[in-house]
C-alpha atoms as a PDB file:
ATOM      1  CA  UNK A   1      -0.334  34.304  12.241  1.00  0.00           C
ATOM      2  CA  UNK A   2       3.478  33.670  10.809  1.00  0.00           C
ATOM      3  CA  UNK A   3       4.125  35.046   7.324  1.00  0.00           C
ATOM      4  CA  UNK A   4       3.885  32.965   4.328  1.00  0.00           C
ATOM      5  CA  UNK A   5       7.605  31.392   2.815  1.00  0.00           C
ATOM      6  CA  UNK A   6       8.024  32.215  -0.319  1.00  0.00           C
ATOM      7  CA  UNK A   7       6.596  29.125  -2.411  1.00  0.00           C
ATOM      8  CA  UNK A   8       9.620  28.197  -4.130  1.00  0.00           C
ATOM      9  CA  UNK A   9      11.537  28.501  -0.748  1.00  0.00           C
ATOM     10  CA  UNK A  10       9.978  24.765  -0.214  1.00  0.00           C
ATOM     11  CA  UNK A  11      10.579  21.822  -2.064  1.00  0.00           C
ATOM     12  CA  UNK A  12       8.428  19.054  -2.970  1.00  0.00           C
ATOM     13  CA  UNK A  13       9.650  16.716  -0.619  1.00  0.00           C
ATOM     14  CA  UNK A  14       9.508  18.957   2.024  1.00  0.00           C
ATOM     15  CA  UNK A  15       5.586  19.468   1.035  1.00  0.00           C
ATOM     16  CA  UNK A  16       5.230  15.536   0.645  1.00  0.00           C
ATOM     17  CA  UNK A  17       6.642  14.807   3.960  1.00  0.00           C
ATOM     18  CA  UNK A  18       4.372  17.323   5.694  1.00  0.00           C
ATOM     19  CA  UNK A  19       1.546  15.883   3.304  1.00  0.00           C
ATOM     20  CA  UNK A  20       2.323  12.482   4.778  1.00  0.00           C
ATOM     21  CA  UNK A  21       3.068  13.167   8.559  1.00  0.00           C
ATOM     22  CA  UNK A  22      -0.318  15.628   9.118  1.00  0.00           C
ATOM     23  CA  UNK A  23      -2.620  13.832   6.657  1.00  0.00           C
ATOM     24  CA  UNK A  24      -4.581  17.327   5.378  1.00  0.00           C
ATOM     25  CA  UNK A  25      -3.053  20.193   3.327  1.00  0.00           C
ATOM     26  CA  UNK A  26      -4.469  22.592   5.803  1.00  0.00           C
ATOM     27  CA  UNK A  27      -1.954  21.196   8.449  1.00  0.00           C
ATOM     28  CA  UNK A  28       0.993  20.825   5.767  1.00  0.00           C
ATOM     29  CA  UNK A  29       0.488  24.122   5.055  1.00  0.00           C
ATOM     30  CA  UNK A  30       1.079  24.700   8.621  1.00  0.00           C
ATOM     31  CA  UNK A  31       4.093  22.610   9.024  1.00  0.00           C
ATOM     32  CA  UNK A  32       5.817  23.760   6.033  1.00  0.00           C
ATOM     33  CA  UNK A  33       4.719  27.295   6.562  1.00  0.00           C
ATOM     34  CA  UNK A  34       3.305  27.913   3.552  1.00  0.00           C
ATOM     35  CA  UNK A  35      -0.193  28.577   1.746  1.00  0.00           C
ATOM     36  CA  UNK A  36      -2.976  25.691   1.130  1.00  0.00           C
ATOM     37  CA  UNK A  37      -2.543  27.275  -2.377  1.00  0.00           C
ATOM     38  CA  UNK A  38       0.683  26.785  -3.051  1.00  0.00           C
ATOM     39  CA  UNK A  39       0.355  23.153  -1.720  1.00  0.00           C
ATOM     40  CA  UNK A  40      -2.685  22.929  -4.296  1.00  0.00           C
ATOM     41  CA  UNK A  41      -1.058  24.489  -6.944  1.00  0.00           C
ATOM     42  CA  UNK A  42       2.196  21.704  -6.390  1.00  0.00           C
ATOM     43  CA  UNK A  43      -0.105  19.155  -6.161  1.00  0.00           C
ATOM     44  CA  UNK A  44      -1.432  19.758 -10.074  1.00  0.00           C
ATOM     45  CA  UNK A  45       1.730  19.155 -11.510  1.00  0.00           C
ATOM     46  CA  UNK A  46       2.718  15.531 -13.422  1.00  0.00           C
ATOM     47  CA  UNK A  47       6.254  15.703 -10.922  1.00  0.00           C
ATOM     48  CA  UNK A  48       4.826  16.652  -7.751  1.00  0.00           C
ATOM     49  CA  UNK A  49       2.299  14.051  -8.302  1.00  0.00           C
ATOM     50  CA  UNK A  50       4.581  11.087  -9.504  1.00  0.00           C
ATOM     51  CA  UNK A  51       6.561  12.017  -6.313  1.00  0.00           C
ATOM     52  CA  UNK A  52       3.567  11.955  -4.374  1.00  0.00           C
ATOM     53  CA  UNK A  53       2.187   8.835  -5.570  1.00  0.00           C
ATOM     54  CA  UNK A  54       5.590   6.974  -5.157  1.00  0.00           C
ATOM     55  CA  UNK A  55       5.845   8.261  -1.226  1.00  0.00           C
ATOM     56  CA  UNK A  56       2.579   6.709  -0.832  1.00  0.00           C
ATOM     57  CA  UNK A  57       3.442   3.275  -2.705  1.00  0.00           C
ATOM     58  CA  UNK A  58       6.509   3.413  -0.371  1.00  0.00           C
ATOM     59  CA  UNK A  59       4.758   3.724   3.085  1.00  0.00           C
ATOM     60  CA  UNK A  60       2.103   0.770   1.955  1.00  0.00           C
ATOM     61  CA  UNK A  61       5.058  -1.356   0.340  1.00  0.00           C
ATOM     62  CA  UNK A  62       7.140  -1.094   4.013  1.00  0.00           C
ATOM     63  CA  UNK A  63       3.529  -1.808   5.617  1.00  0.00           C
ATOM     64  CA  UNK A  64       2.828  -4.974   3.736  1.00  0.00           C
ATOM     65  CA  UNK A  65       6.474  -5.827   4.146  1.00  0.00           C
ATOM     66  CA  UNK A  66       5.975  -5.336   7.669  1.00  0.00           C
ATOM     67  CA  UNK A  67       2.704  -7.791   7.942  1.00  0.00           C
ATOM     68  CA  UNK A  68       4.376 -10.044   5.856  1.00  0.00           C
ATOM     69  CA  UNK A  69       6.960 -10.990   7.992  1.00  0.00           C
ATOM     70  CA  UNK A  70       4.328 -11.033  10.941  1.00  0.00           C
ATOM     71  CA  UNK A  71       1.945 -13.567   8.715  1.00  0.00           C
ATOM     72  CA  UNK A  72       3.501 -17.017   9.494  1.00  0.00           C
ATOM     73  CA  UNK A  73       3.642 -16.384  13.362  1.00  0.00           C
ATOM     74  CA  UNK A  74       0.130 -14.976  12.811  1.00  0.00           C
ATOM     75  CA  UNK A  75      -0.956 -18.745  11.077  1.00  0.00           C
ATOM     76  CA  UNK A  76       0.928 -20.896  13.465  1.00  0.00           C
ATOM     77  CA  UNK A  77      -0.866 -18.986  16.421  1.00  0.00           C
ATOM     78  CA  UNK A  78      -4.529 -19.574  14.548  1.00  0.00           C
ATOM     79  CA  UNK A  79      -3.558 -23.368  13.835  1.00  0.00           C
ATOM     80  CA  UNK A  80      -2.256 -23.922  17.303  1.00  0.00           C
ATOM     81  CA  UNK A  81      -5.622 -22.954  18.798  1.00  0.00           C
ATOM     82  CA  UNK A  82      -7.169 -25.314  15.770  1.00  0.00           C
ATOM     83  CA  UNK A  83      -5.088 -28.244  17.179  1.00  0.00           C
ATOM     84  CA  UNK A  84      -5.420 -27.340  20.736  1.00  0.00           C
ATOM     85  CA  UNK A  85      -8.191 -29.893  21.999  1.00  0.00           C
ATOM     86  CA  UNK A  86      -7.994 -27.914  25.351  1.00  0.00           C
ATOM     87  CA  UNK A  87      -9.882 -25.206  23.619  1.00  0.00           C
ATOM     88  CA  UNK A  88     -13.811 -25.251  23.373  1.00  0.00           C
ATOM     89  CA  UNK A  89     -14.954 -26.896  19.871  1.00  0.00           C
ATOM     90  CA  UNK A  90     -16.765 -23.406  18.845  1.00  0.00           C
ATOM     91  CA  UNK A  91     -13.209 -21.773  19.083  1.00  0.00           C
ATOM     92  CA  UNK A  92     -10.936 -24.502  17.262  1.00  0.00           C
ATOM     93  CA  UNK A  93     -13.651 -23.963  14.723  1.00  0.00           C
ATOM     94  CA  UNK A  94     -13.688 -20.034  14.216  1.00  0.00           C
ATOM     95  CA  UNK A  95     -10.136 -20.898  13.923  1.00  0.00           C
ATOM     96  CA  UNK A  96     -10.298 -23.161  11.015  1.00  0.00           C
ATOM     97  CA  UNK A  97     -12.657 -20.870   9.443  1.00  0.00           C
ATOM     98  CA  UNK A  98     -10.392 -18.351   9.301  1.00  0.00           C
ATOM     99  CA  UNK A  99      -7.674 -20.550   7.402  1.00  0.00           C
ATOM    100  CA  UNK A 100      -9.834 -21.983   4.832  1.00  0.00           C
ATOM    101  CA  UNK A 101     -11.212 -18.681   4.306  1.00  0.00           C
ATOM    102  CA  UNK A 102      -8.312 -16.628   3.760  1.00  0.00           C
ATOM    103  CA  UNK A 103      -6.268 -19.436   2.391  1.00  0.00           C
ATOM    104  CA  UNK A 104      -9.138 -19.188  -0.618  1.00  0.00           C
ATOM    105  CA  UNK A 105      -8.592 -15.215  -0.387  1.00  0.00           C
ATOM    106  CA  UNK A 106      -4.620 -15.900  -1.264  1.00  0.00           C
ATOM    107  CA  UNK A 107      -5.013 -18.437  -3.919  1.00  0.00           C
ATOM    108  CA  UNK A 108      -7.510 -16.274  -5.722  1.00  0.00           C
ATOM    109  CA  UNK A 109      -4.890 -13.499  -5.686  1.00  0.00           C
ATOM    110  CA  UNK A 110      -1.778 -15.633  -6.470  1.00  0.00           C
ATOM    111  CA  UNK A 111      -4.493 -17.252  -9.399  1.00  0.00           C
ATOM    112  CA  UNK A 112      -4.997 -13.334 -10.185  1.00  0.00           C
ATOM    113  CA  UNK A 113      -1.212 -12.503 -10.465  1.00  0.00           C
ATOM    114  CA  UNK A 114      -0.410 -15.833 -12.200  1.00  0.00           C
ATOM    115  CA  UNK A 115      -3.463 -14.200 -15.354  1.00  0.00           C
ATOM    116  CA  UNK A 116      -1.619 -10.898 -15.280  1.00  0.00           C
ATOM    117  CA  UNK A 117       1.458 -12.614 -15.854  1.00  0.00           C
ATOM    118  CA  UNK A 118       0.724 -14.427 -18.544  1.00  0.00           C
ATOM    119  CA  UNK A 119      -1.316 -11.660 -20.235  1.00  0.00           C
ATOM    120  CA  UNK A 120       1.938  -9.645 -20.458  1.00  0.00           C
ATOM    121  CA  UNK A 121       3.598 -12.663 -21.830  1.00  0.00           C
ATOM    122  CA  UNK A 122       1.361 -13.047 -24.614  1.00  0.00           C
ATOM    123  CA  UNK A 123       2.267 -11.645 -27.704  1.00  0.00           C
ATOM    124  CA  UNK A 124       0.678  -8.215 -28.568  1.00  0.00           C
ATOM    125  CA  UNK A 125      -2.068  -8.327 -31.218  1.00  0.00           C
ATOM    126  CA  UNK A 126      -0.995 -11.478 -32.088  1.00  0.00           C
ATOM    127  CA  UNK A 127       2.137 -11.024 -33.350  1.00  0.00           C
ATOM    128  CA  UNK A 128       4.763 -13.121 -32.307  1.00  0.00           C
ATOM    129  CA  UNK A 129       8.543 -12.303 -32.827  1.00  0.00           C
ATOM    130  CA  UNK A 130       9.944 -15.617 -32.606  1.00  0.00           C
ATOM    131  CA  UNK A 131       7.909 -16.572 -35.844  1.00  0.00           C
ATOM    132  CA  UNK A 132       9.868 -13.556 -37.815  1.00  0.00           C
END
């Protein structure tokens, strides 16, 4: 077994990176050659877990960003097979399906962000500043 580094010898981001890469703390520990306790013991502080949390936002962020860019090629291949009359009628129509149904899915959300925008636009308590 290879001896322990000290614990201060690694920094967070080297923990968060091996965090992120292996997926378990046992196999951090591994990579960063260091204890499961120490890893434990970074992970209960408020900086090492701000850190952490933002890694994580990053990597989903980049992944959405990622199928974003992917999502109008991804609709113009579903409608072509809905317009293609060479297809049978039982696929055009699984294809349809799928654009009404998810094209509910994203107005409900957009309908969701348009509340939470307006709920922080709302005065507080109501008091509103422009009446002082």
């Amino acid at each position: 077994m290879a001896s322990k580094k000290n614990q201060t010898a690694v920094s967070d981001e080297e923990i968060i990176a091996a965090l992120l890469q292996s997926g378990s703390i046992a196999q951090a520990a591994q990579i960063t050659g260091i204890g499961q306790r120490t890893i434990y013991d970074r992970m209960g502080t408020r900086d090492f877990k701000a850190a952490y949390s933002a890694a994580k936002s990053d990597i989903v962020r980049a992944a959405v960003l990622t199928m974003n860019r992917s999502l109008s090629a991804a609709v113009e291949v579903v409608t072509g097979i809905m317009n293609d009359d060479t297809n049978n009628a039982g696929t055009r129509l699984q294809a349809a399906k799928m654009i009404i149904e998810n094209a509910a899915k994203f107005s409900d959300r957009i309908a969701e962000e348009d509340r939470k925008t307006a709920a922080w636009a709302e005065p507080a308590f109501g008091f509103d500043p422009a009446k002082w």
